[in-house]
N, C-alpha and C. Protein backbone atom coordinates (compact mmCIF):
# COMPACT_ATOMS: atom_id res chain seq x y z
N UNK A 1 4.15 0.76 -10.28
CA UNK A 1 3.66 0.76 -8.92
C UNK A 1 4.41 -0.31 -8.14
N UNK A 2 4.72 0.30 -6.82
CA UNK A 2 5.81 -0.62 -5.79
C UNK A 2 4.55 -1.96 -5.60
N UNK A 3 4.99 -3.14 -5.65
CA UNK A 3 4.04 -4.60 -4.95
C UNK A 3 5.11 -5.04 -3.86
N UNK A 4 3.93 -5.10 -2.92
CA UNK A 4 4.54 -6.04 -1.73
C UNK A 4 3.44 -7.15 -1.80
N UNK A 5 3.68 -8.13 -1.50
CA UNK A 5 3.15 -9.80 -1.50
C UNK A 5 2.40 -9.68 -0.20
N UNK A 6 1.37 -10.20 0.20
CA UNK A 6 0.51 -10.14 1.50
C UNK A 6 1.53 -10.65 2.62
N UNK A 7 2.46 -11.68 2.30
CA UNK A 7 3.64 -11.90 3.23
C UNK A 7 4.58 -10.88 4.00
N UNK A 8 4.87 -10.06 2.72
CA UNK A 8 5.70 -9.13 2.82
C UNK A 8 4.76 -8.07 3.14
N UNK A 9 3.98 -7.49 3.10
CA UNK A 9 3.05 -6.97 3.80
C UNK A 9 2.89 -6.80 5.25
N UNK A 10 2.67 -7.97 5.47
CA UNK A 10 2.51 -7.96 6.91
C UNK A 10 3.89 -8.37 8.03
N UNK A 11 5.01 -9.07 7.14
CA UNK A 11 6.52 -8.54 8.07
C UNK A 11 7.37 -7.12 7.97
N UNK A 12 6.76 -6.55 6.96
CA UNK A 12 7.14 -5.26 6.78
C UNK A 12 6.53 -4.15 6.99
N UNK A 13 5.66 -3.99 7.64
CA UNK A 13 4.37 -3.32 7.88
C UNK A 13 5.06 -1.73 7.75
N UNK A 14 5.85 -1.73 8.74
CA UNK A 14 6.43 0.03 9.07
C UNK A 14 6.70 0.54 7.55
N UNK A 15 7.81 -0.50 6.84
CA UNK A 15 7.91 0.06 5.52
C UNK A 15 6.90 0.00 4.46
N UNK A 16 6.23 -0.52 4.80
CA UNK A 16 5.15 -0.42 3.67
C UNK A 16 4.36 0.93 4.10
N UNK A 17 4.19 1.35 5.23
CA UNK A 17 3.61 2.54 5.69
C UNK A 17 4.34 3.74 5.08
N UNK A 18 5.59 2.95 5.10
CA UNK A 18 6.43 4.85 4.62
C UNK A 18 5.93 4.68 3.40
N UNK A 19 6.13 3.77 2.60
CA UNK A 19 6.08 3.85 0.86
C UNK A 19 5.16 4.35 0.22
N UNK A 20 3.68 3.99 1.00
CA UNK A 20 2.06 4.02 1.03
C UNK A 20 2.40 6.07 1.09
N UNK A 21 3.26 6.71 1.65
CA UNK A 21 3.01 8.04 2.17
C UNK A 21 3.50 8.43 0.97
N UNK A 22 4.54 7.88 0.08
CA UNK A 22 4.97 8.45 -1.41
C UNK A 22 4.56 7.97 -2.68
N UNK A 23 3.77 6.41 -2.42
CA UNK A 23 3.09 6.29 -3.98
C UNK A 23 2.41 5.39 -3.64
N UNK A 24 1.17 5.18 -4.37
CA UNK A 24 0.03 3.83 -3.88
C UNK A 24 1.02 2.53 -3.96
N UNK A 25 0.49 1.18 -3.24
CA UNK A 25 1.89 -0.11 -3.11
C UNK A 25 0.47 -1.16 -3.48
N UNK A 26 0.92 -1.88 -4.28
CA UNK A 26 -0.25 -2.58 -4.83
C UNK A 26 0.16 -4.28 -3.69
N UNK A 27 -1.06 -4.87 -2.78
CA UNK A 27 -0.66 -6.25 -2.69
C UNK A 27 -0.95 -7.49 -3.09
N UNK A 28 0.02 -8.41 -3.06
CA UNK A 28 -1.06 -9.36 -3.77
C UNK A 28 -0.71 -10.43 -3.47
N UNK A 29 -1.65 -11.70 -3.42
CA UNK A 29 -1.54 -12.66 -2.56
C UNK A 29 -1.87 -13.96 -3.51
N UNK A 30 -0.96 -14.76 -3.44
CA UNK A 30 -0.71 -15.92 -4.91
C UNK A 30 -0.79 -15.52 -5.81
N UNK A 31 -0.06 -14.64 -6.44
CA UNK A 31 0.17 -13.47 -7.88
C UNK A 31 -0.84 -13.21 -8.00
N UNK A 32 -2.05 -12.25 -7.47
CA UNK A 32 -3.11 -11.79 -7.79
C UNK A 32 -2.97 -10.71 -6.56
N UNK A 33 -3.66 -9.41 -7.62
CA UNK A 33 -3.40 -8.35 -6.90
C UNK A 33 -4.87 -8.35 -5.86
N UNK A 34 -4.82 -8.05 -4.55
CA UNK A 34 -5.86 -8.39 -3.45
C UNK A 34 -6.39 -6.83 -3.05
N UNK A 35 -4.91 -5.71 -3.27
CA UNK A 35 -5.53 -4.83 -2.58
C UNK A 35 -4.51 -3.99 -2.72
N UNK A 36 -4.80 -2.32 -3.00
CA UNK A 36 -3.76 -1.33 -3.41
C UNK A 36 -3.75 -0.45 -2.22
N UNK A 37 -3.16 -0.31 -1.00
CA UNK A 37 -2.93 0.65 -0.41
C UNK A 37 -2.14 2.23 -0.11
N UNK A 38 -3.60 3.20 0.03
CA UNK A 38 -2.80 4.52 -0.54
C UNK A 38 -3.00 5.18 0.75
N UNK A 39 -1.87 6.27 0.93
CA UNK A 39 -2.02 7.63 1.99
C UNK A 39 -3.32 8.02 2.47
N UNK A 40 -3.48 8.09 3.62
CA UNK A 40 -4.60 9.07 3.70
C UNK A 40 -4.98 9.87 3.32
N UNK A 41 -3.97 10.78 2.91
CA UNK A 41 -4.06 11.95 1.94
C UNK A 41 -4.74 11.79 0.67
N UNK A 42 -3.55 10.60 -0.31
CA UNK A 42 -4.93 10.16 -1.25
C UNK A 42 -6.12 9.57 -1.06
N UNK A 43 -6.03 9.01 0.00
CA UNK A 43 -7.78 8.42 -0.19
C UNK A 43 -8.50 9.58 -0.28
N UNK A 44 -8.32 10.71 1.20
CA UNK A 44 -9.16 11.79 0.89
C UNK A 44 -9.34 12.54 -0.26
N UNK A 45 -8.46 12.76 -1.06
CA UNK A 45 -8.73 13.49 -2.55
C UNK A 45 -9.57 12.35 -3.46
N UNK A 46 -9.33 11.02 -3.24
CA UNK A 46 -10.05 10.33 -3.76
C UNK A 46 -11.30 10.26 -3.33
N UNK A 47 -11.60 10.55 -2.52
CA UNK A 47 -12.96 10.45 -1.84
C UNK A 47 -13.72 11.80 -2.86
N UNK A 48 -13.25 12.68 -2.32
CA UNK A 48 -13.81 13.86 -2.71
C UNK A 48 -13.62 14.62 -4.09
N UNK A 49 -13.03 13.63 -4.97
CA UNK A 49 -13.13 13.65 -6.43
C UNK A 49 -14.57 13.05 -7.06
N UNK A 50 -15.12 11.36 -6.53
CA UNK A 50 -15.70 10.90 -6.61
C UNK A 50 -17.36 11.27 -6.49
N UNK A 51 -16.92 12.07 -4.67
CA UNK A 51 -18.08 12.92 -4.23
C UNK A 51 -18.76 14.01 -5.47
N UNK A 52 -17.55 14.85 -6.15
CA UNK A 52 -17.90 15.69 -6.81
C UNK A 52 -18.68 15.62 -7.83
N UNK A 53 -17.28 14.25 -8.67
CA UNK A 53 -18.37 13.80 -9.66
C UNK A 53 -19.75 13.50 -9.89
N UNK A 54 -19.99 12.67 -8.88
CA UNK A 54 -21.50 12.05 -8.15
C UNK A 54 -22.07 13.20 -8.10
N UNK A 55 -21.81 14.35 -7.44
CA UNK A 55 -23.07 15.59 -7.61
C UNK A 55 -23.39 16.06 -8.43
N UNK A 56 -22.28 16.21 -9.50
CA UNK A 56 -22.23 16.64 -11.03
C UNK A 56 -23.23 15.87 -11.57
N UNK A 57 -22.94 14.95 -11.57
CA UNK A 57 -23.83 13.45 -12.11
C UNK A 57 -25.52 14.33 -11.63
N UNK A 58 -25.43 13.95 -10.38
CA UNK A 58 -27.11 14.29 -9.97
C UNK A 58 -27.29 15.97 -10.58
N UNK A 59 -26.89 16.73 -10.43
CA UNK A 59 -27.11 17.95 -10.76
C UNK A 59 -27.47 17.86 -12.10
N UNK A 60 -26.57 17.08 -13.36
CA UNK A 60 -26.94 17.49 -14.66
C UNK A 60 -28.14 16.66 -15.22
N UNK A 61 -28.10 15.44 -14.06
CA UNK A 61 -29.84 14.79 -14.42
C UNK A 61 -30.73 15.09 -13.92
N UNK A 62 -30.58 16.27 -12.93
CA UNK A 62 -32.24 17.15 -12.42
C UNK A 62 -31.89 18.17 -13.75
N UNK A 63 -31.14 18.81 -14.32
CA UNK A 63 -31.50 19.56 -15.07
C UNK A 63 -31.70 19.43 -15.84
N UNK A 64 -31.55 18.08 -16.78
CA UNK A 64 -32.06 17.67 -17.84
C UNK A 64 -33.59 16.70 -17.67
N UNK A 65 -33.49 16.52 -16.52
CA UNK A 65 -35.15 16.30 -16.47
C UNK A 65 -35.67 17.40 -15.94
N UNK A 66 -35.24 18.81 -15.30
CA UNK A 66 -36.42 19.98 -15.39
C UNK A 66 -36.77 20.59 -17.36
N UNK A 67 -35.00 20.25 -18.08
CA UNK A 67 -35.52 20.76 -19.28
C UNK A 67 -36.40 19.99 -19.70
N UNK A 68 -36.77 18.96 -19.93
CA UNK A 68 -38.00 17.54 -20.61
C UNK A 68 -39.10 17.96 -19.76
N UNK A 69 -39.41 18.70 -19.20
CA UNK A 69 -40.48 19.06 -18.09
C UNK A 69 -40.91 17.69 -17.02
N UNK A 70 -39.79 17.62 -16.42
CA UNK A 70 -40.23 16.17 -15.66
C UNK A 70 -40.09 17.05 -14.29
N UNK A 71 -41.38 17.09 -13.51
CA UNK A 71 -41.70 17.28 -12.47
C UNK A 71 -41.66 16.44 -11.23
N UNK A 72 -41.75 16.73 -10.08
CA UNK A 72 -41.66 15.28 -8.74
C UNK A 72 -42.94 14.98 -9.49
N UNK A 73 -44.00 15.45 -9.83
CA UNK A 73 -45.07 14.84 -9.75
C UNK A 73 -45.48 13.89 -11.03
N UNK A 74 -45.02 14.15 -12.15
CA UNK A 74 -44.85 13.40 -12.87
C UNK A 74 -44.71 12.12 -13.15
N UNK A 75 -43.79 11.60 -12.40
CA UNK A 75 -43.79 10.06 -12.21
C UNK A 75 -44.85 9.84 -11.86
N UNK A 76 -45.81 9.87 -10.51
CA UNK A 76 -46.84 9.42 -9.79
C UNK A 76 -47.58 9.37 -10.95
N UNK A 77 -47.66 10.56 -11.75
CA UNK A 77 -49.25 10.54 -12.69
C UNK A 77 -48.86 9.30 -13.70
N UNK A 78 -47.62 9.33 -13.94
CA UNK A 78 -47.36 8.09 -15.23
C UNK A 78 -47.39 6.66 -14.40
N UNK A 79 -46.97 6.68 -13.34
CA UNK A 79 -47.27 5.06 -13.06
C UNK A 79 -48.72 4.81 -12.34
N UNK A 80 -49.54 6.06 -11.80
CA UNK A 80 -51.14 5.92 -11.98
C UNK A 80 -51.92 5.59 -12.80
N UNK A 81 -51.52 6.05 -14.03
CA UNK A 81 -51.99 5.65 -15.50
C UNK A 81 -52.07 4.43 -16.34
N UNK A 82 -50.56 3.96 -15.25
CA UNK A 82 -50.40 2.60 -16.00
C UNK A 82 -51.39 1.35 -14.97
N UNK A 83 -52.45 2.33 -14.27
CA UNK A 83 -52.62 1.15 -13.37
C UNK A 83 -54.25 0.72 -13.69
């Protein structure tokens, strides 16, 4: 991965924009990486990879709590019980 230095970053701005359009450019500021800037393009696929997963996620834990028979109402009765 291309590094530009937060220095070089910000006197090179235009080129770091082109580079950002052909591969993520990692920066970093007193040899520590601060911040990886990517395309818009990738962020959006990154976004909406994440999104997906995350629904996947929720989807396969409502269905594995409809298989355990866990109802909305369920909770209420178990933490009523405990009271």
């Amino acid at each position: 991965m291309q590094t530009f230095t937060a220095n070089e970053s910000k006197t090179r701005f235009g080129e770091l924009l082109d580079r950002v359009q052909r591969a993520p450019v990692q920066v970093t500021r007193h040899n520590r990486v601060v911040g990886v800037m990517v395309s818009a393009k990738d962020y959006d696929a990154m976004r909406r990879f994440y999104a997906d997963r995350l629904r996947k996620a929720l989807r396969d834990t409502a269905d594995e709590a409809a298989a355990a028979g866990l109802t909305e109402k369920k909770p209420a009765q178990l933490l009523a019980d405990e009271s």
